[in-house]
N, C-alpha and C. Protein backbone atom coordinates (compact mmCIF):
# COMPACT_ATOMS: atom_id res chain seq x y z
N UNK A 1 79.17 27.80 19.67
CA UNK A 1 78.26 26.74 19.93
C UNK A 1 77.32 27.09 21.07
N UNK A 2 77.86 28.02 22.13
CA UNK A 2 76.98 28.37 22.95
C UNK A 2 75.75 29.07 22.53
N UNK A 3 76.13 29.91 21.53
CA UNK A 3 74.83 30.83 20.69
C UNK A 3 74.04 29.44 20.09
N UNK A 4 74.27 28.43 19.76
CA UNK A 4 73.97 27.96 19.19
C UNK A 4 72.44 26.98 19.76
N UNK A 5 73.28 26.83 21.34
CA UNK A 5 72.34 26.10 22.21
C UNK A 5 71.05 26.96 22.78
N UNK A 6 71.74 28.42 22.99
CA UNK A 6 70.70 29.45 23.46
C UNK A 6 69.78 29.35 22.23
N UNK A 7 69.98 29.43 21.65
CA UNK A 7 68.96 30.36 20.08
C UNK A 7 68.22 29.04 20.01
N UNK A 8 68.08 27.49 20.11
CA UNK A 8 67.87 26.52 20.38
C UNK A 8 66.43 26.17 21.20
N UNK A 9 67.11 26.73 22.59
CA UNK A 9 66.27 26.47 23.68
C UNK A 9 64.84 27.88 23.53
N UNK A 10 65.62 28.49 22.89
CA UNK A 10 64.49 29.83 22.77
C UNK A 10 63.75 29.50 22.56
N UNK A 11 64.11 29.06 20.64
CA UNK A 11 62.92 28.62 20.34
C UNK A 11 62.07 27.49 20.37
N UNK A 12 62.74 26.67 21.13
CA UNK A 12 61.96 25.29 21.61
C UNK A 12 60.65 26.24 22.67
N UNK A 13 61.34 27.14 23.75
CA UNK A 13 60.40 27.93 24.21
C UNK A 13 59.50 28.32 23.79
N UNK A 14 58.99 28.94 23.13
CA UNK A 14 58.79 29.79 22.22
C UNK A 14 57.24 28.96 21.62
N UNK A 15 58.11 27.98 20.88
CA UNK A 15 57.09 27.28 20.36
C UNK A 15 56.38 26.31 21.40
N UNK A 16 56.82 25.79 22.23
CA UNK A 16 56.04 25.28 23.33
C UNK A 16 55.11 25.92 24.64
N UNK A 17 55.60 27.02 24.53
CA UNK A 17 54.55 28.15 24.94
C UNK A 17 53.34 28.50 24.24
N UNK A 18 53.36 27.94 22.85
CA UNK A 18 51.87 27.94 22.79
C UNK A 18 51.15 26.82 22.62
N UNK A 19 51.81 25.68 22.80
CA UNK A 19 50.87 24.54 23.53
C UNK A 19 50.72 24.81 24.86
N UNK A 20 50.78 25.12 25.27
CA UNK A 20 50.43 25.63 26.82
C UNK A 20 49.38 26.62 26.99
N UNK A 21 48.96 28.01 26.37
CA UNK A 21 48.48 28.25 25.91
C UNK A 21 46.82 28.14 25.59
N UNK A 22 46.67 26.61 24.92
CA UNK A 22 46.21 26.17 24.30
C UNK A 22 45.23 25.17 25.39
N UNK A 23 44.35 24.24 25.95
CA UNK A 23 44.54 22.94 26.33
C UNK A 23 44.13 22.51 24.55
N UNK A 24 44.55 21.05 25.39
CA UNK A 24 44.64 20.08 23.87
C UNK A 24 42.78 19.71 23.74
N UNK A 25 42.89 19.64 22.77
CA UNK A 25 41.36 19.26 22.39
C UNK A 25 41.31 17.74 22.79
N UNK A 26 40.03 17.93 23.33
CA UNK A 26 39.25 15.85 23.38
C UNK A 26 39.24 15.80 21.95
N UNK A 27 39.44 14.42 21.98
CA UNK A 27 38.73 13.90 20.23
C UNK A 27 37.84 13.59 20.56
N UNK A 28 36.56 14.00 19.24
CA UNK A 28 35.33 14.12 19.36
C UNK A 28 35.16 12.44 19.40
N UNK A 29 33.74 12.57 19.98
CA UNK A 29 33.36 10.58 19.59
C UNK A 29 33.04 10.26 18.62
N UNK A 30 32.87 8.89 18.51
CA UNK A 30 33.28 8.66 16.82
C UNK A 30 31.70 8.32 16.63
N UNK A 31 31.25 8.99 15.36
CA UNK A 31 29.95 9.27 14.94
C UNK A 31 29.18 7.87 14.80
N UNK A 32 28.26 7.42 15.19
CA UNK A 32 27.18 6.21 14.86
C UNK A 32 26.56 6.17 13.96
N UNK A 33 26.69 5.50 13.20
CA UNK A 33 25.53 5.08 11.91
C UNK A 33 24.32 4.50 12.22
N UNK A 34 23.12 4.71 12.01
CA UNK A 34 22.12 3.79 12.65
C UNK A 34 21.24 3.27 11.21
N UNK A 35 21.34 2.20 11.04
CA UNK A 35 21.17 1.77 9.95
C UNK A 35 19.47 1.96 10.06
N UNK A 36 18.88 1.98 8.72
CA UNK A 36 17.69 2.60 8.00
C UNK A 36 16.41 1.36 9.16
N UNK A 37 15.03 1.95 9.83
CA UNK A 37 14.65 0.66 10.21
C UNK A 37 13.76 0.40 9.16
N UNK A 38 13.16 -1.05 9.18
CA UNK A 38 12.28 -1.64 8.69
C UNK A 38 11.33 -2.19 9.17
N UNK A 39 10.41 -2.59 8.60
CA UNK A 39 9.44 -3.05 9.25
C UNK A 39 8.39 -2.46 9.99
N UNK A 40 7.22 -2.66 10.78
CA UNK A 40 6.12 -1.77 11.32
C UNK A 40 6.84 -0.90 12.81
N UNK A 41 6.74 0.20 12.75
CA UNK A 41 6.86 1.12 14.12
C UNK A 41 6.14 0.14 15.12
N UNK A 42 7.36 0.32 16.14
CA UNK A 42 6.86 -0.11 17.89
C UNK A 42 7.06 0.68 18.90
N UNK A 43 6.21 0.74 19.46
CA UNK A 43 6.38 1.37 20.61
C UNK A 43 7.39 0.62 21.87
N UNK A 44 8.08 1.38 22.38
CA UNK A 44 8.50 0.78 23.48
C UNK A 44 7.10 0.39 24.66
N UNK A 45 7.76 -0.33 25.80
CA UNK A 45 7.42 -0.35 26.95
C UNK A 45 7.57 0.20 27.95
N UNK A 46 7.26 0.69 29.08
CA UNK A 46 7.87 1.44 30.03
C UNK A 46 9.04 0.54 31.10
N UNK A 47 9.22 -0.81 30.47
CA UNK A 47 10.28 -1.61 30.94
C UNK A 47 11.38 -1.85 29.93
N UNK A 48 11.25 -1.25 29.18
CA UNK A 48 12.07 -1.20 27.51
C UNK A 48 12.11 -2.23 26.56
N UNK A 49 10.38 -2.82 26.71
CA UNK A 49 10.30 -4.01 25.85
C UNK A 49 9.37 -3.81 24.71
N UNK A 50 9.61 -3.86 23.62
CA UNK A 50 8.85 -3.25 22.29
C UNK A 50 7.48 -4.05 22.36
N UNK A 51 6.10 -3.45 22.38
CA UNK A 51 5.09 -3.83 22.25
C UNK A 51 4.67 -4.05 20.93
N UNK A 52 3.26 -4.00 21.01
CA UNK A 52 2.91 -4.81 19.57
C UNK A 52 2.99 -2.96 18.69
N UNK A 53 3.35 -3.99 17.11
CA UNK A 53 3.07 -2.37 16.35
C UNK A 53 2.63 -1.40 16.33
N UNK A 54 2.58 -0.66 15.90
CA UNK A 54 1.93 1.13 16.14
C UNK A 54 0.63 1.07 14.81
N UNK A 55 -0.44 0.41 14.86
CA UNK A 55 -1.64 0.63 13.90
C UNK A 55 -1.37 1.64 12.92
N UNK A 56 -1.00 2.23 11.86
CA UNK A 56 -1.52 2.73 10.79
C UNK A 56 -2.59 3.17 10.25
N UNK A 57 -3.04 4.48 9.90
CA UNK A 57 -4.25 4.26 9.45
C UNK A 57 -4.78 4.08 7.97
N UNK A 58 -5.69 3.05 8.25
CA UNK A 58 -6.68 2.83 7.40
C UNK A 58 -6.69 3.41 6.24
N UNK A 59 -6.19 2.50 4.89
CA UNK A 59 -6.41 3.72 3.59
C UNK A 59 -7.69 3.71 3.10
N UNK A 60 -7.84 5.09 2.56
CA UNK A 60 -9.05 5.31 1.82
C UNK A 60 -9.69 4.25 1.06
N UNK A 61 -10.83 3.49 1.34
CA UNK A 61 -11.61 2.59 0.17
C UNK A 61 -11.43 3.47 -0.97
N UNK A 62 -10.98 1.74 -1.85
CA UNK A 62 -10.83 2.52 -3.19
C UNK A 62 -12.37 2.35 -4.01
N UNK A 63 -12.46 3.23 -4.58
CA UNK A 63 -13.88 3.66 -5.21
C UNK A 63 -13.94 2.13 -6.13
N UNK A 64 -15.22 1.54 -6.31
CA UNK A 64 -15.75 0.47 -7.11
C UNK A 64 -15.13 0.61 -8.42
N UNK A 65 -14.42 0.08 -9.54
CA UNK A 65 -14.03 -0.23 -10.67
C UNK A 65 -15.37 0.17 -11.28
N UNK A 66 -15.55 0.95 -12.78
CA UNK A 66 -16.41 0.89 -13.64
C UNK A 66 -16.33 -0.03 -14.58
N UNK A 67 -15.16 -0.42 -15.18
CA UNK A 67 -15.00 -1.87 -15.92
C UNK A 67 -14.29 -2.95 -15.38
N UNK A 68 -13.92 -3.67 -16.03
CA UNK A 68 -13.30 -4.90 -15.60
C UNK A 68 -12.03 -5.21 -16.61
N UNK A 69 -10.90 -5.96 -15.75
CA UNK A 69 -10.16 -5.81 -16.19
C UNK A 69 -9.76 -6.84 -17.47
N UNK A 70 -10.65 -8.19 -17.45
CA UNK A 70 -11.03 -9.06 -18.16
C UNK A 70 -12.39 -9.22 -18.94
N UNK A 71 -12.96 -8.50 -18.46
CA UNK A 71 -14.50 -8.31 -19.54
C UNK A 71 -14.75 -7.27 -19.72
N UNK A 72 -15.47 -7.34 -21.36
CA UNK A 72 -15.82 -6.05 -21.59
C UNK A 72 -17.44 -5.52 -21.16
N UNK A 73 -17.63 -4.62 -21.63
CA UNK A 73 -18.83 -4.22 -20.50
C UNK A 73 -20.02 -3.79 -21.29
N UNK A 74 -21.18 -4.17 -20.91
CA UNK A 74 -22.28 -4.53 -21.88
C UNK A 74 -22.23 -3.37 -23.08
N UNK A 75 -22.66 -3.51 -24.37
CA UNK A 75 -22.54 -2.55 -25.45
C UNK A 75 -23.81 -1.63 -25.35
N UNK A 76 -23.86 -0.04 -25.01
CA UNK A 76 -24.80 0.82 -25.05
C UNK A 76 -25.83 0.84 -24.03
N UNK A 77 -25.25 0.22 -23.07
CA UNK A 77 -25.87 0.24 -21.75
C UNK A 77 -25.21 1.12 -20.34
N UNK A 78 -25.61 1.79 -19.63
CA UNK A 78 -25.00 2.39 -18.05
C UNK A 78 -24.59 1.18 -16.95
N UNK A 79 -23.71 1.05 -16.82
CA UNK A 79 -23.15 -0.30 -15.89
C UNK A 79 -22.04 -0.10 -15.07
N UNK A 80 -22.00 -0.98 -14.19
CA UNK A 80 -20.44 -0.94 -13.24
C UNK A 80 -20.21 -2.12 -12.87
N UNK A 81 -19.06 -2.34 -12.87
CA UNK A 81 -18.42 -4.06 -12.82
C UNK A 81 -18.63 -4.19 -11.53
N UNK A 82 -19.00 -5.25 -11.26
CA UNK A 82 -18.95 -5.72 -9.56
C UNK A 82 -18.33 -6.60 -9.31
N UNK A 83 -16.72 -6.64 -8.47
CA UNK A 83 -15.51 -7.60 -8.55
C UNK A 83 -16.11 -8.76 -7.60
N UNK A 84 -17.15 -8.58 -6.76
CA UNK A 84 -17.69 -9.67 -5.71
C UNK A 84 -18.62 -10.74 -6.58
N UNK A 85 -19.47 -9.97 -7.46
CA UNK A 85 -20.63 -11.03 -8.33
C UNK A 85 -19.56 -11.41 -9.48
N UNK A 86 -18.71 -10.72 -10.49
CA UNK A 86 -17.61 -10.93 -11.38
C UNK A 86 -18.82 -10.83 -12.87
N UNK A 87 -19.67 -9.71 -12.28
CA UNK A 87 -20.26 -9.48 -13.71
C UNK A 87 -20.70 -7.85 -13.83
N UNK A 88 -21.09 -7.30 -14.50
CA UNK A 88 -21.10 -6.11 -14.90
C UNK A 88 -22.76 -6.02 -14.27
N UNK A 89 -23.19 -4.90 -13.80
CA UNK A 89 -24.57 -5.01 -13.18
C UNK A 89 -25.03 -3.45 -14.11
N UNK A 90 -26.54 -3.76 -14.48
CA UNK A 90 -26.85 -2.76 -15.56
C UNK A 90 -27.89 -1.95 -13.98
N UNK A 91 -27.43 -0.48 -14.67
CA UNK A 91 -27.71 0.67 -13.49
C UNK A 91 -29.42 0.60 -13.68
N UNK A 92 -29.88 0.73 -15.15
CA UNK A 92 -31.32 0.88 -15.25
C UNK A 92 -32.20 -0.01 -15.24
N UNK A 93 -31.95 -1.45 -14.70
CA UNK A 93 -32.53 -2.54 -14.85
C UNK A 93 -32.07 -3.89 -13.46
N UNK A 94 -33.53 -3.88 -12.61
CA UNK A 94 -33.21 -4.57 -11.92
C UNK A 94 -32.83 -5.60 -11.55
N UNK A 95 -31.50 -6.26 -10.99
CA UNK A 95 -31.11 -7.59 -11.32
C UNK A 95 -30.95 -7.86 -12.52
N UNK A 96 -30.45 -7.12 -13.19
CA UNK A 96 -30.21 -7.46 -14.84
C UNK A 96 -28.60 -7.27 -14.60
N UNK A 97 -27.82 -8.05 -15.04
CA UNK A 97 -26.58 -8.73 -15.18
C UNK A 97 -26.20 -8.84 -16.52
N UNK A 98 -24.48 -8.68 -16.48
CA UNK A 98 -23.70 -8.81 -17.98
C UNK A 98 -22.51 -9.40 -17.80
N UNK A 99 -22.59 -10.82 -18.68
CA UNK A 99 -20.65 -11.04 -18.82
C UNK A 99 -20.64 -12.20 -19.97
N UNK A 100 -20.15 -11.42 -20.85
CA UNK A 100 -19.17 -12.32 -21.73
C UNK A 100 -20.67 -12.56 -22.88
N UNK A 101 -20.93 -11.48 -23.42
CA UNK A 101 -21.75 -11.22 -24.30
C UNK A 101 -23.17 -11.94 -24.19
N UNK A 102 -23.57 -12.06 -22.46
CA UNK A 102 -24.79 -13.18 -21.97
C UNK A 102 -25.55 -12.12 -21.12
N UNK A 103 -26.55 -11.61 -21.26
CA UNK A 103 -27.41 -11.08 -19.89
C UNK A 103 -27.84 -12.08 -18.84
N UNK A 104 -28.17 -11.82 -17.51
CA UNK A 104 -28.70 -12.93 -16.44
C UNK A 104 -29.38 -11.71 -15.80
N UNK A 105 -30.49 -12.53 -15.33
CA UNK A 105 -31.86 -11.72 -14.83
C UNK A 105 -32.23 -12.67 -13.42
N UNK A 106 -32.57 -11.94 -12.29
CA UNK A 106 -33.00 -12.89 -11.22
C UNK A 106 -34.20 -12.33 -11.30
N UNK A 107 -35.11 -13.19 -11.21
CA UNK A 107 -36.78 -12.52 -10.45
C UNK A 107 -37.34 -13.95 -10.26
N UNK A 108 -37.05 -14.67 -9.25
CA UNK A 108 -37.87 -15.55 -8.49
C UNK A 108 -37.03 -16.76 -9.26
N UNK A 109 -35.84 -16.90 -9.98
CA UNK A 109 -35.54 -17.78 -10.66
C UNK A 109 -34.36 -17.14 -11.52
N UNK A 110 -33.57 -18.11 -12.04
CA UNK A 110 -32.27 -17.16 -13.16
C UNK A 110 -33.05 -17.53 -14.66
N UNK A 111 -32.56 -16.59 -15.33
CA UNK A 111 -32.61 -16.95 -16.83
C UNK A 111 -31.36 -16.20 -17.48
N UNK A 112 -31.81 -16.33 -18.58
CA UNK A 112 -30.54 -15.63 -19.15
C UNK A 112 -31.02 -15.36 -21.08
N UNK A 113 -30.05 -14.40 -21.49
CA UNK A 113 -30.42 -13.69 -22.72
C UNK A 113 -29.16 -13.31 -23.53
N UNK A 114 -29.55 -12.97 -24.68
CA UNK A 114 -28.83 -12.51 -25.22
C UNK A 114 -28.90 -10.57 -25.40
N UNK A 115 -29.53 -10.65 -25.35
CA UNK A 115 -30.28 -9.08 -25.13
C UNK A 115 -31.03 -8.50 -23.81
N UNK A 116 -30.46 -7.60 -23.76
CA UNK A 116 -31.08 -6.80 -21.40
C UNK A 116 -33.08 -6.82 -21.96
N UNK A 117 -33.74 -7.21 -23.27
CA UNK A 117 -35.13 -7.26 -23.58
C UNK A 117 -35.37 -8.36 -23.81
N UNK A 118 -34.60 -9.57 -24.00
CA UNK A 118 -35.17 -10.72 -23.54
C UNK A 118 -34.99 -11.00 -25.22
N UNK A 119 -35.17 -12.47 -25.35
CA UNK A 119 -35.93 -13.19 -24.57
C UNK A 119 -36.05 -13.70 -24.27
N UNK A 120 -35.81 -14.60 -22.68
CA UNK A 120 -35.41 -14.82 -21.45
C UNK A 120 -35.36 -16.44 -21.72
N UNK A 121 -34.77 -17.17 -21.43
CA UNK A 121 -34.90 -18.60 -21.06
C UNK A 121 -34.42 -19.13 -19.63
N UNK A 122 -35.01 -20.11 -19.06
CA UNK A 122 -34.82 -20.56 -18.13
C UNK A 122 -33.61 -21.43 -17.19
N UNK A 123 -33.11 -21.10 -16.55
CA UNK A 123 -31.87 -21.71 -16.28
C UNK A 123 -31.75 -21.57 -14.32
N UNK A 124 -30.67 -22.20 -14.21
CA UNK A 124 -30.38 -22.40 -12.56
C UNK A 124 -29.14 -22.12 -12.17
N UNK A 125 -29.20 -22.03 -11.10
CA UNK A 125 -27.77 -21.35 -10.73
C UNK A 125 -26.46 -21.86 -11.14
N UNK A 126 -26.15 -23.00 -11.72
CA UNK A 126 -24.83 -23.71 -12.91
C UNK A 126 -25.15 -22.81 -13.57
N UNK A 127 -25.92 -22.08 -14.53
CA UNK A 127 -25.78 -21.60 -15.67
C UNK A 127 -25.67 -20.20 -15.69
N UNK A 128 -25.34 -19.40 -13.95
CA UNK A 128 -24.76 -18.40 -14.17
C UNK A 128 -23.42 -17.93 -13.45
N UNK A 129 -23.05 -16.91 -13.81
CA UNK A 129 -21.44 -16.76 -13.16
C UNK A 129 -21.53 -16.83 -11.32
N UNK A 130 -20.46 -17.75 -10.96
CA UNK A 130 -20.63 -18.39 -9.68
C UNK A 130 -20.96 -16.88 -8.51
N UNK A 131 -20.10 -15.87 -8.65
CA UNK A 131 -20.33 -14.94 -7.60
C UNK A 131 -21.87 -14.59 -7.86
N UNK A 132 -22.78 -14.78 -8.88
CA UNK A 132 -24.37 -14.30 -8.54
C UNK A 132 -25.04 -15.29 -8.23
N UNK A 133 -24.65 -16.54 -8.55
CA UNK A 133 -25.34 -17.10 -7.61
C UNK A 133 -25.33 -17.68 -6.50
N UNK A 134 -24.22 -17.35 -5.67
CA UNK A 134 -23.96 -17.31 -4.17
C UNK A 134 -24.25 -16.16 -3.58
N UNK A 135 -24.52 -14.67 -4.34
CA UNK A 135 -24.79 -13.70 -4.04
C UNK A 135 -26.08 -13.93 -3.41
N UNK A 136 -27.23 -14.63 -4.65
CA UNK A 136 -28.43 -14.58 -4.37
C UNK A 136 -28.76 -16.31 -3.88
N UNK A 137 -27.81 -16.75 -3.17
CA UNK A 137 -28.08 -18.13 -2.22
C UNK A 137 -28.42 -18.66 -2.99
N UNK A 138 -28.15 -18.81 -3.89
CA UNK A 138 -28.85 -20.30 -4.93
C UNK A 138 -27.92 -21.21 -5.01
């Protein structure tokens, strides 16, 4: 039994000699999640108080629409929809206007047509689409 206690303590030695050895490791800190942010970037303050948002820049103007997404656009004519007047404006003809199978013409007065050659009848600003004639103050 004496062999028994020696051979024992050895290896209790033995193996505790290399925790010693060793130092014990820190446990690492326990990792933070930082959840996703939202909303507009802020700048801090130099007192650590979030100021107003961080401006963005400016996106590219988007280029003018050539048609419309509710009217179709005069037949065999050069035109581009204009979303402010809400009528199709003919490129080769001044103040000549298109919507909804009607031409409108300003020159000192509205009229309106069935054809961009007339021929023309007389009318007032009720009788054309509201954005041209707030365009042209009537």
């Amino acid at each position: 039994m004496h062999s028994t206690v020696r051979l024992t303590l050895i290896a209790l030695a033995v193996g505790l000699s290399a925790c010693t050895s060793h130092p014990p490791r820190e446990p690492s800190p326990p990792i933070e999640t930082v959840p996703p942010r939202t909303g507009p970037a802020v700048k801090p303050l130099p007192g650590g108080q979030p100021s107003t948002p961080v401006d963005k820049p400016a996106p590219a103007p988007k280029p003018m629409p050539r048609t419309s997404a509710s009217f179709a656009p005069p037949p065999g004519g050069a035109s581009h929809w204009d979303p402010k007047l809400g009528v199709y404006v003919l490129e080769k003809k001044t103040n000549v206007f298109y919507r909804q199978r009607t031409y409108y013409r300003y020159d000192n007065g509205w009229s309106w047509s069935v054809s961009p050659e007339g021929p023309w009848q007389d009318t007032d600003s009720s009788g054309v689409p509201g954005g041209l004639g707030r365009a042209f103050g009537q």
